[in-house]
C-alpha atoms as a PDB file:
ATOM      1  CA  UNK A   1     -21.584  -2.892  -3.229  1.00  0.00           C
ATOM      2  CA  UNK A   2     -19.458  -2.476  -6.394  1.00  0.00           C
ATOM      3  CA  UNK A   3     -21.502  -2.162  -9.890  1.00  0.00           C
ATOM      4  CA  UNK A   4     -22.247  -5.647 -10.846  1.00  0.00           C
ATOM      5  CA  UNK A   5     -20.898  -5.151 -14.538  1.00  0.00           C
ATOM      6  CA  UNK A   6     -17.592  -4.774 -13.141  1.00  0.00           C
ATOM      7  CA  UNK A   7     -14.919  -7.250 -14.605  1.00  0.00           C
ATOM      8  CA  UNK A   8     -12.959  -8.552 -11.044  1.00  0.00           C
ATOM      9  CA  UNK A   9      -9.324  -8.907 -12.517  1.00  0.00           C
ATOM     10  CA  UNK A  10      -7.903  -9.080  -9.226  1.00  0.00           C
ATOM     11  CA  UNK A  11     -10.269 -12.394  -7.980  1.00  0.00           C
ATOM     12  CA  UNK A  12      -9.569 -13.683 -11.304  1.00  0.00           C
ATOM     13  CA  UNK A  13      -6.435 -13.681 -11.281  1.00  0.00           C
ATOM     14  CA  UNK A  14      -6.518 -15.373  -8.088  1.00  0.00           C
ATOM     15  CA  UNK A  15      -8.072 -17.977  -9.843  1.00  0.00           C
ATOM     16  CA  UNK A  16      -5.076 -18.135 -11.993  1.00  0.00           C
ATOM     17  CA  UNK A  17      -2.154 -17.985  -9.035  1.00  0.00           C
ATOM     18  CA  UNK A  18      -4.232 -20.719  -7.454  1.00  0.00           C
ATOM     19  CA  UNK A  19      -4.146 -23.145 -10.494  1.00  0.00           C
ATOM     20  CA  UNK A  20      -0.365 -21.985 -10.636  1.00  0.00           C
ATOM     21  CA  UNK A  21       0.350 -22.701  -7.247  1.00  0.00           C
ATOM     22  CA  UNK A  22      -0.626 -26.974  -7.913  1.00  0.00           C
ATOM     23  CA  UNK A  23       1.520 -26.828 -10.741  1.00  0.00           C
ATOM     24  CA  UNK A  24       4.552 -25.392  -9.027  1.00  0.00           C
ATOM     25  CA  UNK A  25       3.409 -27.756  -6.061  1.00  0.00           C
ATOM     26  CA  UNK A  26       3.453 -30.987  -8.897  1.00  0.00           C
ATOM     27  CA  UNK A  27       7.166 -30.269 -10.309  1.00  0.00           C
ATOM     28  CA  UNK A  28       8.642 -29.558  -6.441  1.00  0.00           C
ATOM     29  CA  UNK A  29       7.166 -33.113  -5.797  1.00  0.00           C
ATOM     30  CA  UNK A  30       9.699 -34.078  -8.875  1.00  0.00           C
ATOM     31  CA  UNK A  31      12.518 -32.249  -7.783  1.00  0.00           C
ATOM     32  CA  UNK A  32      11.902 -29.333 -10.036  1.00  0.00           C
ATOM     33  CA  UNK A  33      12.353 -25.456  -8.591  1.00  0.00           C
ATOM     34  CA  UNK A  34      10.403 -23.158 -11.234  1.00  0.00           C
ATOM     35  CA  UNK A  35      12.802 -20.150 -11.482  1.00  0.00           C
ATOM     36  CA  UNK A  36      12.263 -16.780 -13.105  1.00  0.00           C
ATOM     37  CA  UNK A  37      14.858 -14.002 -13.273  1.00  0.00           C
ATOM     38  CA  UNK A  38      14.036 -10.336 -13.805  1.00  0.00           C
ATOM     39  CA  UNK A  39      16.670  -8.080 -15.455  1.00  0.00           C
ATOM     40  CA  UNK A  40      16.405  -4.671 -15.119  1.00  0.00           C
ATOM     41  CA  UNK A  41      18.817  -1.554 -16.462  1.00  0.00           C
ATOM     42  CA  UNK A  42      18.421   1.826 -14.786  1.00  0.00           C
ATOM     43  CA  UNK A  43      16.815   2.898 -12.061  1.00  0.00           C
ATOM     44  CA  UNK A  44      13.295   3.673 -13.433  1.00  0.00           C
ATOM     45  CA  UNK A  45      10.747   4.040 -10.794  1.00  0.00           C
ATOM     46  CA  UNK A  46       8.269   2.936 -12.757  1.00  0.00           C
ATOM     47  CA  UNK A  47      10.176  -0.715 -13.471  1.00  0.00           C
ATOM     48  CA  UNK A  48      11.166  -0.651  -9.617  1.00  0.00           C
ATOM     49  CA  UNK A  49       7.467  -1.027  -8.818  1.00  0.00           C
ATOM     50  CA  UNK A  50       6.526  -3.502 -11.749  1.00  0.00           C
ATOM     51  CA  UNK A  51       9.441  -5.690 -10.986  1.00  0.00           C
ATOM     52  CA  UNK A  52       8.889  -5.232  -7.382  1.00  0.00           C
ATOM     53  CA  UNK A  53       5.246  -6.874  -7.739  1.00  0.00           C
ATOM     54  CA  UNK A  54       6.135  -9.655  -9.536  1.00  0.00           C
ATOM     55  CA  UNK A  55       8.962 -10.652  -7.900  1.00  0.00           C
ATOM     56  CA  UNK A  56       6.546 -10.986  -4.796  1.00  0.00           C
ATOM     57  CA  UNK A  57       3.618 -12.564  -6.656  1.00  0.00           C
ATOM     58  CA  UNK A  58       6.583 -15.098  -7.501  1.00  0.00           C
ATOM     59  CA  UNK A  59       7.464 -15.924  -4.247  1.00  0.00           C
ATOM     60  CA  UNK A  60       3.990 -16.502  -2.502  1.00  0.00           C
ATOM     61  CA  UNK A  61       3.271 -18.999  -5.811  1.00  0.00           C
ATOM     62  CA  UNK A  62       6.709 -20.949  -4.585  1.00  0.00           C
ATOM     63  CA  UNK A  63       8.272 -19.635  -7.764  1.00  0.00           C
ATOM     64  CA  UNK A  64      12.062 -18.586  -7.328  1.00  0.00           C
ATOM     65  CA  UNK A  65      12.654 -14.973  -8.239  1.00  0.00           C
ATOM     66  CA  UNK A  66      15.911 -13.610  -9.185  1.00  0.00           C
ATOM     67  CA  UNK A  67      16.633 -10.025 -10.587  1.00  0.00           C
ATOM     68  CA  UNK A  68      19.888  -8.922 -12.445  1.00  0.00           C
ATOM     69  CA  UNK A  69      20.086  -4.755 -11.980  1.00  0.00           C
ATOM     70  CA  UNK A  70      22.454  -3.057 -14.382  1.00  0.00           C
ATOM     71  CA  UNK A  71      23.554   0.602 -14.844  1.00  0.00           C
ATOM     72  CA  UNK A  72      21.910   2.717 -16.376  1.00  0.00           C
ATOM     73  CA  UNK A  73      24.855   2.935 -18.406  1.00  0.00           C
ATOM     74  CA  UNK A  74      25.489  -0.477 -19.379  1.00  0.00           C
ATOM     75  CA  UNK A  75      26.451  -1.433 -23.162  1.00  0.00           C
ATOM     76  CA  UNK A  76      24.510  -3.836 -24.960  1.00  0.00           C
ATOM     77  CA  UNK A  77      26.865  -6.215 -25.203  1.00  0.00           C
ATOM     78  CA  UNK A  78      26.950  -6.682 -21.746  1.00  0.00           C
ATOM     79  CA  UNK A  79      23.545  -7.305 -21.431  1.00  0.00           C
ATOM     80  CA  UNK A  80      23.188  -9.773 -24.385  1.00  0.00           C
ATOM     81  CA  UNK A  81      26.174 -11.807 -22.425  1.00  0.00           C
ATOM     82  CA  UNK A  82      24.021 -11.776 -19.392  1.00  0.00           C
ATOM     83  CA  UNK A  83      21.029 -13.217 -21.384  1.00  0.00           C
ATOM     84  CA  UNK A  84      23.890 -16.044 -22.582  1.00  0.00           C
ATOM     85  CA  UNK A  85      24.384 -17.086 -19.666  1.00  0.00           C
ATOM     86  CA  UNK A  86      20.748 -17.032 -18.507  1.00  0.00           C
ATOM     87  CA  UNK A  87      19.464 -18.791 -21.480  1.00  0.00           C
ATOM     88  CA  UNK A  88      22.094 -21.698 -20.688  1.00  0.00           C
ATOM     89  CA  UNK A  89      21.289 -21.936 -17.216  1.00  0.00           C
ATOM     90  CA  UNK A  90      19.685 -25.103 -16.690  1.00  0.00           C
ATOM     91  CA  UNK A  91      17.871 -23.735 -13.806  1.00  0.00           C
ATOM     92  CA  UNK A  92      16.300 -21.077 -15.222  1.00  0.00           C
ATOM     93  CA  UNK A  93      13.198 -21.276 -16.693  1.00  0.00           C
ATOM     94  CA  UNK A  94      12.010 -18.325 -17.250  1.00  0.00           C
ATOM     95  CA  UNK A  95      13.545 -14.653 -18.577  1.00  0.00           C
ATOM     96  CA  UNK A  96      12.215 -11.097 -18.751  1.00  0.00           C
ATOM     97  CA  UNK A  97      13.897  -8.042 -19.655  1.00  0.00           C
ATOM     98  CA  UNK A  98      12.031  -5.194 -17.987  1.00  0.00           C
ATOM     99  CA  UNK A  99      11.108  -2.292 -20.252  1.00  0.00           C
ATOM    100  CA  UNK A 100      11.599   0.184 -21.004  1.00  0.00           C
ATOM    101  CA  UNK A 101      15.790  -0.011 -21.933  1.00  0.00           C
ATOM    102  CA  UNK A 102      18.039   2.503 -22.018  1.00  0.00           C
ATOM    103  CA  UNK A 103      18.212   4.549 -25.773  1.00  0.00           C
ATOM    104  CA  UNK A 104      21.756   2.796 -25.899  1.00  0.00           C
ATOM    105  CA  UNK A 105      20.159  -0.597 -26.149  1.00  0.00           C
ATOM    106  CA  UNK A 106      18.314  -2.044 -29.244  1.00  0.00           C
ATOM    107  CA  UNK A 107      15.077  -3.802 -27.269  1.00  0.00           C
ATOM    108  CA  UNK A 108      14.329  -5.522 -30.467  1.00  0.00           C
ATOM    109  CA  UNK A 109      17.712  -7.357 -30.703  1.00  0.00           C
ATOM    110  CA  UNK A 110      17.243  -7.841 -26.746  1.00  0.00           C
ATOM    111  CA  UNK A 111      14.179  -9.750 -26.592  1.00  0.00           C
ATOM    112  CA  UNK A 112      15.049 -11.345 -30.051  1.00  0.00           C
ATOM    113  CA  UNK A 113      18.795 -12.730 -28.087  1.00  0.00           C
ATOM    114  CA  UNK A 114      16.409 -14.521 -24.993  1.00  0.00           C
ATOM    115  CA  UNK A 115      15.720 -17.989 -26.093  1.00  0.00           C
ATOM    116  CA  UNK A 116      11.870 -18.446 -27.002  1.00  0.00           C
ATOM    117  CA  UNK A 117      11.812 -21.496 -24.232  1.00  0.00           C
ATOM    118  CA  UNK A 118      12.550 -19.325 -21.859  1.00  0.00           C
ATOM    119  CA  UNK A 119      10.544 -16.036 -23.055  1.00  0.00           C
ATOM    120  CA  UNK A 120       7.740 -16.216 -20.658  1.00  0.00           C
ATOM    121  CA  UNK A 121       6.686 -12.180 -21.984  1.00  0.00           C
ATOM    122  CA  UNK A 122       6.226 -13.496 -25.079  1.00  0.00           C
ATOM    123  CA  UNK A 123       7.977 -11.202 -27.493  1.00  0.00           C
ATOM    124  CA  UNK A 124      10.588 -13.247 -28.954  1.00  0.00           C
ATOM    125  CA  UNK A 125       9.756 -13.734 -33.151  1.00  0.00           C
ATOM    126  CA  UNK A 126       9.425 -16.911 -32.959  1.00  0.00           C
ATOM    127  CA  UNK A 127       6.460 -16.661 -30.322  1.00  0.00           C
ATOM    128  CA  UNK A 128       5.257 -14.084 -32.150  1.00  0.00           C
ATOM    129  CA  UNK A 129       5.561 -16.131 -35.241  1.00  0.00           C
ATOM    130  CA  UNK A 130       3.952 -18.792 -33.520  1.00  0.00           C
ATOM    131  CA  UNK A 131       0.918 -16.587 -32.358  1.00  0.00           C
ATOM    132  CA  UNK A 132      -0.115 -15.911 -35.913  1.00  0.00           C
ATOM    133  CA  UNK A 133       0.293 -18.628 -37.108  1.00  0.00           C
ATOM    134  CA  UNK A 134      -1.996 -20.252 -34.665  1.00  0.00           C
ATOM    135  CA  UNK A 135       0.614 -22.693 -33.019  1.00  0.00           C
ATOM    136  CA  UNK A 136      -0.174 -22.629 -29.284  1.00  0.00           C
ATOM    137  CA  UNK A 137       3.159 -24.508 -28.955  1.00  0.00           C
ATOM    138  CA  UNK A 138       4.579 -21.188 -27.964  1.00  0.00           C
ATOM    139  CA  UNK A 139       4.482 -17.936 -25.520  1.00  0.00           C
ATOM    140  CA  UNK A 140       1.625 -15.158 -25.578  1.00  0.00           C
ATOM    141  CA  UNK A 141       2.568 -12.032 -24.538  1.00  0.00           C
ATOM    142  CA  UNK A 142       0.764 -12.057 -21.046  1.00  0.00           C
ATOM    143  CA  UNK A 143      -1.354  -8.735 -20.926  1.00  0.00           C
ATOM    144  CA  UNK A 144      -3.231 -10.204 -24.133  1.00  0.00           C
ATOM    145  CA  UNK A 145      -3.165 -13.679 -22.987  1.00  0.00           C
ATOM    146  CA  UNK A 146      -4.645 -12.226 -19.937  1.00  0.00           C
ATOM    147  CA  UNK A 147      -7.116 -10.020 -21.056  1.00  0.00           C
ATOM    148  CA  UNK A 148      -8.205 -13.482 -23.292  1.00  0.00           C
ATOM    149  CA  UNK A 149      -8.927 -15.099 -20.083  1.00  0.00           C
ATOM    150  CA  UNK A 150     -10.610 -12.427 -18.449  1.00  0.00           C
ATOM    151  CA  UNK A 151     -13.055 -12.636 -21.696  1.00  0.00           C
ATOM    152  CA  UNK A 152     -13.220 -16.576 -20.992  1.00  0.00           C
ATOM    153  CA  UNK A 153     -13.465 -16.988 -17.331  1.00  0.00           C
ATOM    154  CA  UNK A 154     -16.440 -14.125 -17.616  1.00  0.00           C
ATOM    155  CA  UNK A 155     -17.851 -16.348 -20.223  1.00  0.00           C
ATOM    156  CA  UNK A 156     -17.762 -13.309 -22.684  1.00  0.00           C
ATOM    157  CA  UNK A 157     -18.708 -14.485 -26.560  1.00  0.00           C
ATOM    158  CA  UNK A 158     -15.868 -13.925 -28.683  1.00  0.00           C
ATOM    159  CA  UNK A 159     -16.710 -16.326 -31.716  1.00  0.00           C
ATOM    160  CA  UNK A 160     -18.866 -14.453 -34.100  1.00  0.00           C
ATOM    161  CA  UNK A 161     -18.201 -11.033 -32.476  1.00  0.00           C
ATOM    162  CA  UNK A 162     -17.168  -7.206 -33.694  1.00  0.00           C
ATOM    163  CA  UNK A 163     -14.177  -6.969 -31.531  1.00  0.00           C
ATOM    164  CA  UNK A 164     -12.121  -3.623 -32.004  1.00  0.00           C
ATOM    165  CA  UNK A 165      -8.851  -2.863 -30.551  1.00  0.00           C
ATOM    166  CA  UNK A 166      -7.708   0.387 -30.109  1.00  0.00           C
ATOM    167  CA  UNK A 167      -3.748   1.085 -30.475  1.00  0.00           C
ATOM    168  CA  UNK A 168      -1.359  -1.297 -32.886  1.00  0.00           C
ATOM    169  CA  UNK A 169       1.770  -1.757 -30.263  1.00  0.00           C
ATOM    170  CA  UNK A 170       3.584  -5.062 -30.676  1.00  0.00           C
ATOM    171  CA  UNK A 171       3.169  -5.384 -26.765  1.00  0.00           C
ATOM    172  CA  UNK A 172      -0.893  -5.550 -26.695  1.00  0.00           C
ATOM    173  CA  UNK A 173      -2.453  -4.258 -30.062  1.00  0.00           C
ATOM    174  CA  UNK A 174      -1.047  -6.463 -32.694  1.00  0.00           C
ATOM    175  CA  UNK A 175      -0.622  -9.862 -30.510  1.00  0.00           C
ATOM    176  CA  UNK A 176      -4.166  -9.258 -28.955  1.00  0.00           C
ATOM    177  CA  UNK A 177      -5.773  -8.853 -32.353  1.00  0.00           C
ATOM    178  CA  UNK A 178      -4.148 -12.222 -33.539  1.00  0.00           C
ATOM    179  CA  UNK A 179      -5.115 -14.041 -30.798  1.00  0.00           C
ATOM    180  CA  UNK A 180      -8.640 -13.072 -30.671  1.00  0.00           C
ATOM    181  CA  UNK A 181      -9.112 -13.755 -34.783  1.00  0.00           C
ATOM    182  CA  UNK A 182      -7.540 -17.209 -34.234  1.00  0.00           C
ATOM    183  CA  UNK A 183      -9.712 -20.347 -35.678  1.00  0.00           C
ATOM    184  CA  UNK A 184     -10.778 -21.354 -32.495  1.00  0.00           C
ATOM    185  CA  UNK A 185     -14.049 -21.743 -30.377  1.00  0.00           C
ATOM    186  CA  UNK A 186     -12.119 -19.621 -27.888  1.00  0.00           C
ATOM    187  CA  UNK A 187     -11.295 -16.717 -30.357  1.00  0.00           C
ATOM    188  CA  UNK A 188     -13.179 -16.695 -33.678  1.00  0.00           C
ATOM    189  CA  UNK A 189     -13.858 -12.896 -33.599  1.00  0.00           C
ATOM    190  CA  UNK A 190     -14.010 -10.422 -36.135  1.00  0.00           C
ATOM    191  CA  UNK A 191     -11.486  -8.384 -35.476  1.00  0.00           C
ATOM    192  CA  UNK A 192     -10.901  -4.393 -36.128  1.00  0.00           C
ATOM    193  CA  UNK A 193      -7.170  -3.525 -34.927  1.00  0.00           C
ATOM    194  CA  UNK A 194      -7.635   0.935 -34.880  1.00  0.00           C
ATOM    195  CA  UNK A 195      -5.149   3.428 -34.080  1.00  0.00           C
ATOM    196  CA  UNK A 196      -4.394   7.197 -34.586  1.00  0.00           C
ATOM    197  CA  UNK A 197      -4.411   7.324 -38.239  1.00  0.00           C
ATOM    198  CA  UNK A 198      -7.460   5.341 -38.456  1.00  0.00           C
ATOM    199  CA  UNK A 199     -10.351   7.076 -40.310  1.00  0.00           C
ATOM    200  CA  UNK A 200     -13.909   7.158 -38.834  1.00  0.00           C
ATOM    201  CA  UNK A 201     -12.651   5.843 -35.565  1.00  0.00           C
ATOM    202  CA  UNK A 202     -16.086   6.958 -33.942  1.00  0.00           C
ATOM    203  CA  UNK A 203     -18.000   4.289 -36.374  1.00  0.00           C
ATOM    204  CA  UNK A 204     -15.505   1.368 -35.833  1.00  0.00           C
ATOM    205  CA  UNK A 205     -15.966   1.960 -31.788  1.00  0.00           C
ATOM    206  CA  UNK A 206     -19.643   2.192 -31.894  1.00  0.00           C
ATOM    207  CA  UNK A 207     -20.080  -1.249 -33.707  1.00  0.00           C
ATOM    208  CA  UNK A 208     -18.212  -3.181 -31.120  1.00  0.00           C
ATOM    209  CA  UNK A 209     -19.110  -6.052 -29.108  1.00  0.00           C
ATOM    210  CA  UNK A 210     -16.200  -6.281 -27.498  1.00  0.00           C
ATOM    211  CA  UNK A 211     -13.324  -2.839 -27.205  1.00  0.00           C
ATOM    212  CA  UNK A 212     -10.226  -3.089 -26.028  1.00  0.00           C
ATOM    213  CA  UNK A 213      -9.021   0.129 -25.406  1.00  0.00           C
ATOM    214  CA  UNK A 214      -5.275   0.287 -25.359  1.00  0.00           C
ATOM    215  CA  UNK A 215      -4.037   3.381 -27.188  1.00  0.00           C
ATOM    216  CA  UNK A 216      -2.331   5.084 -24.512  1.00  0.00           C
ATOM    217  CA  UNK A 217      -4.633   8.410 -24.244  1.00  0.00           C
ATOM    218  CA  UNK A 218      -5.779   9.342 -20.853  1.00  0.00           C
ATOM    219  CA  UNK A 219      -9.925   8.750 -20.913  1.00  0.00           C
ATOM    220  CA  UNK A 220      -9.633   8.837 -24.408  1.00  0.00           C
ATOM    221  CA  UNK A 221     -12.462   5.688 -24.721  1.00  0.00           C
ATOM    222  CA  UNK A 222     -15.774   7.750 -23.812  1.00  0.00           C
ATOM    223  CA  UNK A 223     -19.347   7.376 -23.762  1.00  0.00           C
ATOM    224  CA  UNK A 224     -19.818   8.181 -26.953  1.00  0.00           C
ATOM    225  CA  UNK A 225     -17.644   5.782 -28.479  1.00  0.00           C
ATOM    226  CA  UNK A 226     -19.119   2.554 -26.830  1.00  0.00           C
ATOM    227  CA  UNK A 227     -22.175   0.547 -28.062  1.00  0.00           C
ATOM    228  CA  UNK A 228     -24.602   0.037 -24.842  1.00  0.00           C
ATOM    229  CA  UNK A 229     -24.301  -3.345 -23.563  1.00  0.00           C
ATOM    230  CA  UNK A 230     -20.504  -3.697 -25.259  1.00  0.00           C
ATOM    231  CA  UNK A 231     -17.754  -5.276 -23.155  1.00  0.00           C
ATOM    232  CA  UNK A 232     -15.277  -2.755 -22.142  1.00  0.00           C
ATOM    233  CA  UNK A 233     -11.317  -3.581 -21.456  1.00  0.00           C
ATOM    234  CA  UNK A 234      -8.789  -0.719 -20.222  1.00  0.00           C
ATOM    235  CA  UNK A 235      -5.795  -1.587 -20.566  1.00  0.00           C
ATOM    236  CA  UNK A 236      -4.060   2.333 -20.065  1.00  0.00           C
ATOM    237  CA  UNK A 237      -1.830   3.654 -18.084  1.00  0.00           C
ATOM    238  CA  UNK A 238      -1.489   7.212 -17.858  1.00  0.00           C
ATOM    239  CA  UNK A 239      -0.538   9.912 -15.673  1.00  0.00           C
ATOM    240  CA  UNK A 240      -2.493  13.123 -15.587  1.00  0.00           C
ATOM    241  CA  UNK A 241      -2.179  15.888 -13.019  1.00  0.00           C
ATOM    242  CA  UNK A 242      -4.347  15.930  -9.904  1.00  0.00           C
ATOM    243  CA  UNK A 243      -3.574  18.133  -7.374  1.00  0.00           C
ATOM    244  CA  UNK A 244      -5.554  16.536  -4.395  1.00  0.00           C
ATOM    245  CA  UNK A 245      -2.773  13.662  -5.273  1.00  0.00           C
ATOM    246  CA  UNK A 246      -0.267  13.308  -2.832  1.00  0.00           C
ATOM    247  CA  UNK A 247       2.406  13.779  -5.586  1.00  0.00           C
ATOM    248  CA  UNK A 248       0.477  16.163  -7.885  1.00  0.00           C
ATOM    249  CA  UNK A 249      -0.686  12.901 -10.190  1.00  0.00           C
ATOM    250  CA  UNK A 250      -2.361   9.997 -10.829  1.00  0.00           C
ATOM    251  CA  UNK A 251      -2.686   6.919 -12.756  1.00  0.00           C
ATOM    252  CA  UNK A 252      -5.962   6.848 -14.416  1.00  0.00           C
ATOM    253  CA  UNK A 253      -6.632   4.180 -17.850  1.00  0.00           C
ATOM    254  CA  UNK A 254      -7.828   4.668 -21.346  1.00  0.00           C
ATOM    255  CA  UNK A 255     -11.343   4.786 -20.807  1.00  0.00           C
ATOM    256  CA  UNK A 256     -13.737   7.451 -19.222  1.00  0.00           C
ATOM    257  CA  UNK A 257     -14.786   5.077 -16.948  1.00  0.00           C
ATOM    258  CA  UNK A 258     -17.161   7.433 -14.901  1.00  0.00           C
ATOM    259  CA  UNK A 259     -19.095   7.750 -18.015  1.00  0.00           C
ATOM    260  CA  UNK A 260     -18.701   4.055 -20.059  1.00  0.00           C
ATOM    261  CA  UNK A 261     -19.579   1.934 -16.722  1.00  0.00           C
ATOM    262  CA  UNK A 262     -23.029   2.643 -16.682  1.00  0.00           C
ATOM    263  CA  UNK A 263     -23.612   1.641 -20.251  1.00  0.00           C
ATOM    264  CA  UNK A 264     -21.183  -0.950 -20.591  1.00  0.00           C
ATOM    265  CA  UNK A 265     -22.272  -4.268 -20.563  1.00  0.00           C
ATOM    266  CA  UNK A 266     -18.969  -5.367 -18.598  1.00  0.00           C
ATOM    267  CA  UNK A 267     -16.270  -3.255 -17.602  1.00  0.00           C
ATOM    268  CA  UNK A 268     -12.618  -3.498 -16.389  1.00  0.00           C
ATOM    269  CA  UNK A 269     -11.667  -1.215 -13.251  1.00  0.00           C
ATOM    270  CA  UNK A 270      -8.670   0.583 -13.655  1.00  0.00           C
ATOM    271  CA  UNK A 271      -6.473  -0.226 -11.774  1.00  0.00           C
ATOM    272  CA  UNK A 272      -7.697  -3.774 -10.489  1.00  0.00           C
ATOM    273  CA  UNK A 273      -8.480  -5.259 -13.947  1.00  0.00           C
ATOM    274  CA  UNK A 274      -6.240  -6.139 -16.700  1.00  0.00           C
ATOM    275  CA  UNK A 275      -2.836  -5.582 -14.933  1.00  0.00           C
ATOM    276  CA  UNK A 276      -3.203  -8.078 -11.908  1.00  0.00           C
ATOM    277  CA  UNK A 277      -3.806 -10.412 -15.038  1.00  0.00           C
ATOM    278  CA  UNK A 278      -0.790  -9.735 -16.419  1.00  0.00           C
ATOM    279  CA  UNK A 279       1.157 -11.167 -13.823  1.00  0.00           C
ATOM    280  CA  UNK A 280      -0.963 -13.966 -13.387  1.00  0.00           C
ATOM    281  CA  UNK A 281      -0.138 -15.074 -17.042  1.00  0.00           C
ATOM    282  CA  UNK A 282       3.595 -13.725 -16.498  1.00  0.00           C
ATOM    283  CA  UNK A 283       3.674 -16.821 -13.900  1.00  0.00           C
ATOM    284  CA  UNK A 284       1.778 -19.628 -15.532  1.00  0.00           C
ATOM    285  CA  UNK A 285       4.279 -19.000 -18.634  1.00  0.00           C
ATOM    286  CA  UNK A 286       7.311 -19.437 -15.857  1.00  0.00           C
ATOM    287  CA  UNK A 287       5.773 -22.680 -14.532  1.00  0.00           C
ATOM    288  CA  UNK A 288       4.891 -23.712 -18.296  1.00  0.00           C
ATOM    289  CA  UNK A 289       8.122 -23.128 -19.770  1.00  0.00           C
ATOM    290  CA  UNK A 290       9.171 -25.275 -16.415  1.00  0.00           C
ATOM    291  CA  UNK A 291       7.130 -28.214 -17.343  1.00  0.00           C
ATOM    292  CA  UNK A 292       8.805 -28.345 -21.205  1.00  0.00           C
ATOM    293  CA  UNK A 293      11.918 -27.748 -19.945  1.00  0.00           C
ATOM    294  CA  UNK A 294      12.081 -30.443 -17.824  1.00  0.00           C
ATOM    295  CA  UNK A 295      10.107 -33.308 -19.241  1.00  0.00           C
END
């Protein structure tokens, strides 16, 4: 029997594709096909596998899935004309540009070029614009908005509580921080946003209700750090050496988790927590974006 403060992303997010599914089934019934296309440049493995999984997930919801794959090679240019075309495309609601992009492509001026209807990922400045300022009229980025519902749908406080994140990225640190200190009964949190240069680290961990670890350190979140009783989320991905691994690796998170679960209050597995969220938000933005787009 697994530890019963583990955090099930995988049945939550279930929860989610299920919920997704009657809203794809409500705009068929008006003529409407949800689509989302993936573009991809390059050939990294890594984006072959995320892609890969989504564009599934897509499918079995009755969302179309479509991906563009460039060389390696490709200029900018041409990719910003392919984003044109998609953002005029009546019958596509949703866009993502898989990262990471080749060093001959500005990501910023990328995601900045897809048009914030259609930027279900949520990185677009106007969505992020829109986060902070508290306007829910727009597009989280979906591994906060999904680590947000995992706190919800496990009826985790978050008004009134210490909540420290760990790593300032623009892809989980900063957004997840503004969400969570929103003025809102579903965020309300006091919220510490650490990183590397952060002094007394230890202190700011040990005080929190609620961590987020995303700082992209292999087990760098351990037992030490956490306040028994704390809710734990692990949001790494790293890849450390194992030889008893078939290729020599493995993927392990940002958390010890050996060594947190037993003290944690609740605790995301890793893998099997946040990421299965992440597409689960990925597609409710696709059917959202949908909805506006076609009232």
């Amino acid at each position: 029997m697994p530890p019963e403060n583990l955090i099930d992303g995988r049945g939550i997010a279930d929860q989610i594709h299920t919920e997704t599914t009657l809203r794809v089934e409500s705009l068929k019934a008006r003529g409407i096909q949800p689509k989302l296309v993936f573009v991809r440049v390059g050939d990294d493995p890594a984006s072959q596998v995320y892609v890969g999984m989504k564009e599934r997930t897509s499918r079995r919801l009755g969302i179309e899935s479509t991906t563009h794959v460039l060389p390696e090679q490709t200029a900018e240019s041409e990719l910003l004309a392919l984003i044109s075309r998609l953002n005029a495309d009546p019958d596509t609601h949703g866009i993502l540009v898989q990262a990471p992009l080749p060093n001959q492509i500005d990501a910023h001026r990328v995601f900045s070029a897809i048009s914030p209807g259609k930027d279900v990922d949520g990185f677009h400045p106007v969505n992020v614009g829109k986060l902070l300022l508290g306007d829910s009229s727009g597009f989280v980025p979906c591994t906060p908005a999904g680590i947000h519902e995992l706190l919800l749908r496990t009826n985790t406080r978050i008004e009134g509580s210490d909540v420290v994140v760990l790593g300032r990225g623009n892809i989980v640190g900063k957004p997840m921080a503004a969400l969570l200190c929103q003025k809102s009964p579903r965020a309300n949190a006091t919220v510490t946003l650490c990183h590397s240069r952060s002094r007394t680290l230890k202190e700011h961990c040990q005080r929190a209700d609620i961590l987020i670890a995303a700082i992209g350190v292999a087990r760098f979140v351990t037992r030490d750090l956490v306040k028994p009783g704390a809710v734990v989320i692990d949001v790494g991905v790293n890849r450390v050496s194992d030889p008893s691994a078939p290729n020599g690796s493995r993927l392990v998170g940002d958390v010890a988790f050996d060594e947190v679960q037993p003290i944690a209050g609740r605790i995301t597995p890793n893998p099997g927590g946040v990421g299965p969220m992440t597409i689960a938000m990925l597609l409710s933005n696709t059917v959202r974006a949908a909805e506006a787009l076609t009232r």
